[in-house]
Protein backbone atom coordinates (compact mmCIF):
# COMPACT_ATOMS: atom_id res chain seq x y z
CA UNK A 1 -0.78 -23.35 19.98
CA UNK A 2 -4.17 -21.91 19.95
CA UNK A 3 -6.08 -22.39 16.26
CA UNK A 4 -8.19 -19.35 17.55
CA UNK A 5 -5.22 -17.44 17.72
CA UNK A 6 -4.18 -18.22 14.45
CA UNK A 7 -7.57 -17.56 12.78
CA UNK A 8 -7.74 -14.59 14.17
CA UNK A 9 -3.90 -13.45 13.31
CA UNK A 10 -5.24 -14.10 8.98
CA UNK A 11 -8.48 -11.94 9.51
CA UNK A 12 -6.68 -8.83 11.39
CA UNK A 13 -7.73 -5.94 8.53
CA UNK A 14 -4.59 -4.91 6.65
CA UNK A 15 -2.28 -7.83 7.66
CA UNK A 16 -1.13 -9.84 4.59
CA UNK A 17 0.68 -13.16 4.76
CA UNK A 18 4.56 -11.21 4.79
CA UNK A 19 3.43 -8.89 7.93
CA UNK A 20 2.00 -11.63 9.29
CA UNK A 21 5.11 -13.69 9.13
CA UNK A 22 7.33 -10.40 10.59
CA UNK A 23 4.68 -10.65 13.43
CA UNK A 24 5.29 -13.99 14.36
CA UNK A 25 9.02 -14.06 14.43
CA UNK A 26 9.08 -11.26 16.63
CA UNK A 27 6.20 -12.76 19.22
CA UNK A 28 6.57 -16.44 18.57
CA UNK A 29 3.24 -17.47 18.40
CA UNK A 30 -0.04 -16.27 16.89
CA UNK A 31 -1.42 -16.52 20.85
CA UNK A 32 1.51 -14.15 22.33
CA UNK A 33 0.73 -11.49 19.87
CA UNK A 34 -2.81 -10.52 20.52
CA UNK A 35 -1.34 -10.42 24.16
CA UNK A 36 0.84 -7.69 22.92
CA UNK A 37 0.40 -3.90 24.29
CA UNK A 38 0.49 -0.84 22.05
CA UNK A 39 4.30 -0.27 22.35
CA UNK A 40 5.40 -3.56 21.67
CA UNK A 41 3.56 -3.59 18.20
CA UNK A 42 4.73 -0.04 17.25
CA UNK A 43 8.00 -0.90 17.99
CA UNK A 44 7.99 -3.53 15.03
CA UNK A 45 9.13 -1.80 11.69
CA UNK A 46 7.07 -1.81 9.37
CA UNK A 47 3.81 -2.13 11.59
CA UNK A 48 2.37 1.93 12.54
CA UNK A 49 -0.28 2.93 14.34
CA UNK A 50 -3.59 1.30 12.12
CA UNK A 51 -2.39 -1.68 11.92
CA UNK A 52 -1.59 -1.64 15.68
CA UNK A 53 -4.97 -0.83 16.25
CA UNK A 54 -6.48 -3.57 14.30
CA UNK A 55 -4.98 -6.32 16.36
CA UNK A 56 -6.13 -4.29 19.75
CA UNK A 57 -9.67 -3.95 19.03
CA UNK A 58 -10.56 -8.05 18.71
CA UNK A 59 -13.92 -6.45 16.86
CA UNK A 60 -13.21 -9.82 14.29
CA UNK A 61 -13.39 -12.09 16.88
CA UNK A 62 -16.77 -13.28 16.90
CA UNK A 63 -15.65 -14.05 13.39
CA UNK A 64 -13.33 -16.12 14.35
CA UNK A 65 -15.39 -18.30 16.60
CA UNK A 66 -17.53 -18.86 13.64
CA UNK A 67 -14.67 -19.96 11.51
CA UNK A 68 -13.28 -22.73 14.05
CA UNK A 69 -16.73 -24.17 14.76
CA UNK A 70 -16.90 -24.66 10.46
CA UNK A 71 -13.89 -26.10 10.59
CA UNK A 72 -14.71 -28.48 13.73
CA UNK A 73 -18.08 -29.48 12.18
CA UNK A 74 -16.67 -30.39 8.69
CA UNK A 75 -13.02 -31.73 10.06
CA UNK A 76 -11.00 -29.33 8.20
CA UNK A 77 -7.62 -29.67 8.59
CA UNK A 78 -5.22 -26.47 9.15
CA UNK A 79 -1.68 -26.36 8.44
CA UNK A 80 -0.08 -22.91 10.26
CA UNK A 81 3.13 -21.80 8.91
CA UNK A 82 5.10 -23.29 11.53
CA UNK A 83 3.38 -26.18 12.02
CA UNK A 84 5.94 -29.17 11.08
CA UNK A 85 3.27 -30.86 8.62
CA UNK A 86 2.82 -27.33 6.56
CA UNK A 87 3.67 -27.94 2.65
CA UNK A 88 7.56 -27.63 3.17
CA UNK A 89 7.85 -26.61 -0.40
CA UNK A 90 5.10 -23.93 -0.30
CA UNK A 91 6.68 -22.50 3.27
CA UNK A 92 10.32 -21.40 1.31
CA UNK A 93 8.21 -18.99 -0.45
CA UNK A 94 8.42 -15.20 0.54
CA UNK A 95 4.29 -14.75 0.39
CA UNK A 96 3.67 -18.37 1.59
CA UNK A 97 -0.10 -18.21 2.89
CA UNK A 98 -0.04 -17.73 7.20
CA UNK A 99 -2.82 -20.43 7.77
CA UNK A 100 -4.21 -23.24 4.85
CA UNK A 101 -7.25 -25.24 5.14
CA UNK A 102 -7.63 -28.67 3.66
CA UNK A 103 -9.83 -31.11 2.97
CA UNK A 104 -8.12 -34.89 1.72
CA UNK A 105 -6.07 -37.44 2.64
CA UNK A 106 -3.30 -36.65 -0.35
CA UNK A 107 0.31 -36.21 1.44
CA UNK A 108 0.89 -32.01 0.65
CA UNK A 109 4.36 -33.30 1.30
CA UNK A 110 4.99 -35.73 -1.50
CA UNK A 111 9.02 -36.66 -2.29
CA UNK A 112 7.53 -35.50 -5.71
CA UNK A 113 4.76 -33.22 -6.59
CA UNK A 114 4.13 -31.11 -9.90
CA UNK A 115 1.62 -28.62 -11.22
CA UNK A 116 -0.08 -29.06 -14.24
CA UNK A 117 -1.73 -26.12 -15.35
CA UNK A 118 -3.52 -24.32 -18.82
CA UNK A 119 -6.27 -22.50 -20.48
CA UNK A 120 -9.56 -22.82 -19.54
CA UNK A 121 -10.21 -23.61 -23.66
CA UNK A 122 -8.89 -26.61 -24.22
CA UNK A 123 -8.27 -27.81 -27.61
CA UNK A 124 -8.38 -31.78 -28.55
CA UNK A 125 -4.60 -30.90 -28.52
CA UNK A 126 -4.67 -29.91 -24.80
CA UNK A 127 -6.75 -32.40 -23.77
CA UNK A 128 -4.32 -35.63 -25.48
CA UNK A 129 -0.97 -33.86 -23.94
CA UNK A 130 -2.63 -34.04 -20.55
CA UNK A 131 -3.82 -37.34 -20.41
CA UNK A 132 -0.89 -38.53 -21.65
CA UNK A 133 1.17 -36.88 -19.29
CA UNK A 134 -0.54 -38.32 -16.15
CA UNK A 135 -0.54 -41.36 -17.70
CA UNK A 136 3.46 -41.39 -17.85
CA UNK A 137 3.61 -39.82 -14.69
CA UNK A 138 2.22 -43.36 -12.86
CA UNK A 139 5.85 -44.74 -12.37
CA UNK A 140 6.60 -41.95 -10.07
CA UNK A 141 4.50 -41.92 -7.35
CA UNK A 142 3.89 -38.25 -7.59
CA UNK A 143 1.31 -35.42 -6.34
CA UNK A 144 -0.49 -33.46 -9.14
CA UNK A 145 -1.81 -29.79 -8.16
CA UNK A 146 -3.91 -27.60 -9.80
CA UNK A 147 -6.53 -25.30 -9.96
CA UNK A 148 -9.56 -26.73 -10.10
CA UNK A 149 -10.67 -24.30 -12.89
CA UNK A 150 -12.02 -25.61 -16.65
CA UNK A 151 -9.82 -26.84 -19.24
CA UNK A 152 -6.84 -28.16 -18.73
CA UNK A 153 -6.95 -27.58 -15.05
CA UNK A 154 -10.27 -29.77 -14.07
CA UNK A 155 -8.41 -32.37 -17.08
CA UNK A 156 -5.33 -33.19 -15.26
CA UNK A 157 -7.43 -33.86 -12.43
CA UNK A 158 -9.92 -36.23 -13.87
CA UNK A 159 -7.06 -37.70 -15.58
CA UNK A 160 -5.13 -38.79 -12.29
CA UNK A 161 -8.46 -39.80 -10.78
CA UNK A 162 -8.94 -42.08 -13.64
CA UNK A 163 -4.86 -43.29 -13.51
CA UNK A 164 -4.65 -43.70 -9.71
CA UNK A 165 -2.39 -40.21 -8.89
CA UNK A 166 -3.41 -38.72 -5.86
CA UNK A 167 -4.40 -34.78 -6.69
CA UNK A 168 -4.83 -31.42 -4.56
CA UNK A 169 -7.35 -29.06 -6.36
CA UNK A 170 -6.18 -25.27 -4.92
CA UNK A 171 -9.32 -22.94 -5.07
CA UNK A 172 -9.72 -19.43 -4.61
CA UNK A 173 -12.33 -19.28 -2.08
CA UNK A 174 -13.34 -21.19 0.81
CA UNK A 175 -14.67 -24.78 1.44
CA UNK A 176 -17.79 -24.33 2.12
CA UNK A 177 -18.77 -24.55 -1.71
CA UNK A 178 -17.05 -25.21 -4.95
CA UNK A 179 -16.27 -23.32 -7.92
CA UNK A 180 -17.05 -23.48 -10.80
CA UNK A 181 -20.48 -25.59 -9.76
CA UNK A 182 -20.15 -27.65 -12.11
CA UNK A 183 -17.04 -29.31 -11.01
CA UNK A 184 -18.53 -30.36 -7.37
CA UNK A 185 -18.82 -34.14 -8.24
CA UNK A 186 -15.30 -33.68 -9.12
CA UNK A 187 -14.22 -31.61 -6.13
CA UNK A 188 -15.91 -35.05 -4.40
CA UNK A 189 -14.26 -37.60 -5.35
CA UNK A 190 -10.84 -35.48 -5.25
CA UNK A 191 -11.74 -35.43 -2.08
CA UNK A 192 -11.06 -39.05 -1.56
CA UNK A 193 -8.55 -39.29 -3.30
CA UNK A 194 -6.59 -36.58 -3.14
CA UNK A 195 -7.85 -33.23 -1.97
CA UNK A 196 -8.93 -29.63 -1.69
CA UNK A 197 -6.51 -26.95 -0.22
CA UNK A 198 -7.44 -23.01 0.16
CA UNK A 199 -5.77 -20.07 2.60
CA UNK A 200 -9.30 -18.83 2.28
CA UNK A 201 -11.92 -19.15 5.39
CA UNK A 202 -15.46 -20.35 4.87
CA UNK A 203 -17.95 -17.49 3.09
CA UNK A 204 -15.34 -16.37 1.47
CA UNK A 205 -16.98 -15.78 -2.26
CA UNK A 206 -14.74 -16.49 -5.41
CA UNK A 207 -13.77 -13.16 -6.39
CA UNK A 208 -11.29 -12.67 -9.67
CA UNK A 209 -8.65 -10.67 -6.78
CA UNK A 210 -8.45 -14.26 -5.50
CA UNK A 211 -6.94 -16.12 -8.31
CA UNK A 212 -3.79 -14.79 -8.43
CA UNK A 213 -3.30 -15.76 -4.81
CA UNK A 214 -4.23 -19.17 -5.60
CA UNK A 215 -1.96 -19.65 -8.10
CA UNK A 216 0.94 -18.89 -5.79
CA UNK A 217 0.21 -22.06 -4.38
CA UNK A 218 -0.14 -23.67 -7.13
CA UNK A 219 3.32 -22.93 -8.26
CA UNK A 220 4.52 -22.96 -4.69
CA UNK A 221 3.55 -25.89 -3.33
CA UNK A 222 5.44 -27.86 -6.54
CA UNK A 223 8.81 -28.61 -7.59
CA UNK A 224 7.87 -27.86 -11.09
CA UNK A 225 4.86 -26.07 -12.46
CA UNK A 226 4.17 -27.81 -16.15
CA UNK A 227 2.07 -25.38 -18.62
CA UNK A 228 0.10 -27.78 -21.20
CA UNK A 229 -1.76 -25.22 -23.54
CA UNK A 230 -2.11 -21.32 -22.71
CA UNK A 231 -2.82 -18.08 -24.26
CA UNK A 232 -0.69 -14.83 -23.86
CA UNK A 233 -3.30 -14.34 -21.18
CA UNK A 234 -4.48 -15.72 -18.39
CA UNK A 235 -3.99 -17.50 -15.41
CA UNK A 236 -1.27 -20.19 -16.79
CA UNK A 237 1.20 -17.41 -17.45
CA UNK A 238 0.70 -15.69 -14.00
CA UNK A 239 1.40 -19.41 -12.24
CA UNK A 240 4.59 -19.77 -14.57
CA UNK A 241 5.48 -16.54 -13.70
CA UNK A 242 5.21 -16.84 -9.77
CA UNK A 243 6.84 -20.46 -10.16
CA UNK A 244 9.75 -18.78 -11.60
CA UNK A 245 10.02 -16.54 -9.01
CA UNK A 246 10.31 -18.77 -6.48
CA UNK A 247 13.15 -20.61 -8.27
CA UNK A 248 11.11 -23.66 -9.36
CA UNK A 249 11.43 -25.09 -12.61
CA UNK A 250 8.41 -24.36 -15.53
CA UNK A 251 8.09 -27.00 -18.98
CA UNK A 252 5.91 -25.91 -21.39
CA UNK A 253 4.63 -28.29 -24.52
CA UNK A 254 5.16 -26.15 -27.40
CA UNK A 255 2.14 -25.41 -29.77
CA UNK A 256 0.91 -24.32 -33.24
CA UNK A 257 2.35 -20.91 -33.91
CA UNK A 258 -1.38 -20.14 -35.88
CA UNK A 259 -3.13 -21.40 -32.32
CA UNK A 260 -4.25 -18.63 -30.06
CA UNK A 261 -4.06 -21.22 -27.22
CA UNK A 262 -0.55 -22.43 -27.89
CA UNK A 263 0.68 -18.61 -28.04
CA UNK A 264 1.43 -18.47 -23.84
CA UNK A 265 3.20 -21.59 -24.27
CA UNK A 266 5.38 -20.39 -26.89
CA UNK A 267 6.43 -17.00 -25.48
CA UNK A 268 7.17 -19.09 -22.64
CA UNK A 269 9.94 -21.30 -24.25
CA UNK A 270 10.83 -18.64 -26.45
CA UNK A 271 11.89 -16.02 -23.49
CA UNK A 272 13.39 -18.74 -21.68
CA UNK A 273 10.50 -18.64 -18.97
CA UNK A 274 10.00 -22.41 -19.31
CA UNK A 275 11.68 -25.76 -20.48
CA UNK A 276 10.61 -27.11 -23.62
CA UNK A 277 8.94 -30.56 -23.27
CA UNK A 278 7.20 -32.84 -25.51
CA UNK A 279 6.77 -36.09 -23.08
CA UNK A 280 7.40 -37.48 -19.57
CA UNK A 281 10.66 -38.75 -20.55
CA UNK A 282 12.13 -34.88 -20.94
CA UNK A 283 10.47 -34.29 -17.32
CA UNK A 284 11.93 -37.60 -16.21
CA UNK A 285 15.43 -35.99 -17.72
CA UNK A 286 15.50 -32.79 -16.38
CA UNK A 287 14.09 -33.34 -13.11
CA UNK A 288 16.19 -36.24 -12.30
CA UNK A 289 13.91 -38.64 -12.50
CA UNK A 290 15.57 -42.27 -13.13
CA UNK A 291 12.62 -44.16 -12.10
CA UNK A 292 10.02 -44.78 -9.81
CA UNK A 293 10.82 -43.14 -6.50
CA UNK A 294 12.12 -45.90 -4.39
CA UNK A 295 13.22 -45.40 -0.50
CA UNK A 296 17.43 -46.12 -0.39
CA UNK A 297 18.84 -47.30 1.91
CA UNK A 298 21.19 -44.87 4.14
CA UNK A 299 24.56 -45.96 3.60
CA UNK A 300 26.94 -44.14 6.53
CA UNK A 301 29.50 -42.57 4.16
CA UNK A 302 33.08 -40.50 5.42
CA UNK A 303 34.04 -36.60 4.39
CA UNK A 304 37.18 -35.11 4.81
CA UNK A 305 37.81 -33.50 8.35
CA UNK A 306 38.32 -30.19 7.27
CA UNK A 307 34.56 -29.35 5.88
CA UNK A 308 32.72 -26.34 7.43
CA UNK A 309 29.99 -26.32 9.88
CA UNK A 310 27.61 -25.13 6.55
CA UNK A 311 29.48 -27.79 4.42
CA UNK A 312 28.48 -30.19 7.00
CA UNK A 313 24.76 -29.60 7.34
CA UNK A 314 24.90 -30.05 3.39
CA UNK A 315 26.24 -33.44 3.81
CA UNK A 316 24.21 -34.28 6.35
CA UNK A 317 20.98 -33.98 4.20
CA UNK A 318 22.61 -35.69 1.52
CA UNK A 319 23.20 -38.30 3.47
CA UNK A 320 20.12 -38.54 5.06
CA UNK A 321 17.35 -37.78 2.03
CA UNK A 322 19.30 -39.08 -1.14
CA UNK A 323 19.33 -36.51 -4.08
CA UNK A 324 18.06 -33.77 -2.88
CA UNK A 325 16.55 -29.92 -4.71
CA UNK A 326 17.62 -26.68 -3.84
CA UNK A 327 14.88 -25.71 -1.76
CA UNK A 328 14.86 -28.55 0.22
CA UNK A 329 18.62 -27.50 1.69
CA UNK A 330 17.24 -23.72 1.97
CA UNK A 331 14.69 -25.30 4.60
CA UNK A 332 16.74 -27.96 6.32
CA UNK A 333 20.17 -26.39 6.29
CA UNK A 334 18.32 -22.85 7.46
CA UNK A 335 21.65 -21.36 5.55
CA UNK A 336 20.42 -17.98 3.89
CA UNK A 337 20.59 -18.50 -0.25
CA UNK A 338 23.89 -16.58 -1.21
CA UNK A 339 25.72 -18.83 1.91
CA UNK A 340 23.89 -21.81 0.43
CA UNK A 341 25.02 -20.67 -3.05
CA UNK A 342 28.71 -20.49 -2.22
CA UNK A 343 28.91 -23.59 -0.02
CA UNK A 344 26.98 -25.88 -2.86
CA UNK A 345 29.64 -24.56 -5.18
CA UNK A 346 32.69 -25.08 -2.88
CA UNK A 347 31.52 -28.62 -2.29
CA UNK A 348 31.12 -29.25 -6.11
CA UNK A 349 34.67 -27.92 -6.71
CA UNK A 350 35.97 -30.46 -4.09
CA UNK A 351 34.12 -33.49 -5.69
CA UNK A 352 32.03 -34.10 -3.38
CA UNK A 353 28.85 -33.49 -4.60
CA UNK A 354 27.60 -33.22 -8.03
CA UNK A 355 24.45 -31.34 -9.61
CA UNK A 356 21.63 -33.33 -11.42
CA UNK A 357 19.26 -31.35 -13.51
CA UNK A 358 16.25 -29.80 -11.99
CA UNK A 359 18.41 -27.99 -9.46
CA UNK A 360 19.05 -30.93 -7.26
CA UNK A 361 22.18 -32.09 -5.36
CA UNK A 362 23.45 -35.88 -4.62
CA UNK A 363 26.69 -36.67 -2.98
CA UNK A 364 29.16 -38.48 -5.42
């Protein structure tokens, strides 16, 4: 599939990530669409005659060419939404970006990542929770993300540098510079050892309208988004608000109800938005967490005959992966959520599988 295709399909004026992802199922592929005549794409609901238009006229394309010769020069990697190797957790969302850029050798597609997130004031408080988070989180071979921002952000990432975690630093702009500036020798050696992920093209400046998109992937590409210290606003609420959303799960450490910067954390856990933690060993708990991840062996196990076709491709990822979350069946059963609902219960009722906290499944 053509990457100039794709480019092109993320800069079309007017077309967001969801019409985007209507285009493509009806075409196939970015390169089929901007092969498309007049009638096909005003026969597509949803798309009218402006939009049409905008993918008819090609006026971005010289654009584009500029964009794929940054991203030959610098070896960029892209991940398009279909591509096998795009962040499987991230793609289950309903806004997931069309087209990501990355920079890194981290694996976007971890057994077990997390999001560690905050206010941009950190307090001495702040800063001991996170380091001693990432310490505990060693054992278990996990991928931090965050934000790259100051505070508790750019601390969770030093803090896994310094521990040995591999960690993905989403930004809000493109990769042709880093922001905040003052967080480039960090951006470097994340780099390295870890990396830097954005749905934004090069020369794309770090405007606040960005941030809130970033955070999507923040709390997309997880399976749980923790909140360390936060106000009542900001951008750690927004993330635990979109990670909710998409059905993840959200801790929060609790704070000082006199702290300004323990007050987002506390409406949190008060309204039931997040899970109250106060170590690792409550994320260890209600994640599922019994130790550090470890490859089973695939023992060939027997069901009863009479299971449905959708009981059946639940098994059969059971079987396959081990314990496995929510989302994860959404994607490789491709059953839509209310059949996947009914069938997780019906298989629960007959004993065969069981639910773990943290929304994940294991066969008994």
């Amino acid at each position: 599939m053509s990457l100039f295709h794709q480019i092109a399909l993320t800069l079309i004026p007017g077309v967001g990530s969801v019409n985007a992802r209507l285009l493509l199922k009806h075409f196939g592929t970015a390169e089929d669409l901007f092969k498309a005549k007049k009638s096909q794409l005003l026969a597509i609901p949803g798309i009218g005659e402006k939009t049409a238009a905008s993918i008819l006229q090609h006026d971005f394309f010289e654009r584009v060419e500029q964009e794929l010769d940054f991203v030959e020069k610098y070896k960029i990697r892209t991940f398009f939404y279909t591509d096998q190797d795009y962040p499987k957790r991230l793609r289950t969302c309903f806004d997931a970006p069309t087209l990501l850029y990355y920079k890194g050798n981290a694996d976007l597609n971890s057994t077990r990542v997390v999001s560690i997130v905050g206010t941009r004031n950190a307090t001495s408080y702040g800063r001991e929770l996170t380091n001693a988070l990432v310490e505990e989180l060693v054992k278990h071979n996990v991928l931090v993300v965050s934000g790259l921002a100051y505070g508790i952000d750019a601390m969770a990432h030093k803090a896994c540098l310094k521990q040995g975690i591999p960690t993905v630093g989403v930004v809000g702009h493109g990769l042709d510079r880093i922001y905040p500036a003052q967080h480039r020798s960090l951006a470097e050696k994340m780099v390295s050892s870890g990396g830097l992920l954005t749905e934004f093209p090069s020369q794309t400046v770090p405007d606040r309208e960005n941030f809130p998109k970033r955070n999507r992937i923040v709390a997309g590409m997880a399976d749980a988004t923790i909140i360390v210290e936060a106000s009542l606003t900001g951008g750690a609420l927004i993330t635990a608000e979109l990670a909710n959303s998409y059905n993840r799960d959200v801790f929060s450490f609790p704070g000082n109800i006199n702290e300004k910067f323990s007050a987002g954390c506390n409406f949190l856990i008060k309204t039931n938005r997040a899970n109250l933690i106060t170590s690792a060993k409550d994320l260890e708990y209600l994640l599922g967490w019994s130790g550090p991840e470890v490859k089973e062996e695939k023992v060939q196990l027997s069901f009863p005959l009479n299971l449905s076709g959708a009981e059946k491709k639940i098994a059969d990822v059971l079987t396959n992966n081990g314990p496995t979350g929510v989302d994860d069946l959404a994607l490789q059963t491709q059953l839509p959520q209310s059949k996947l609902s009914i069938t997780i219960l019906g298989l629960e009722m007959q004993g065969i599988i069981v639910a773990l906290p943290g929304k994940i499944y294991k066969l008994v």
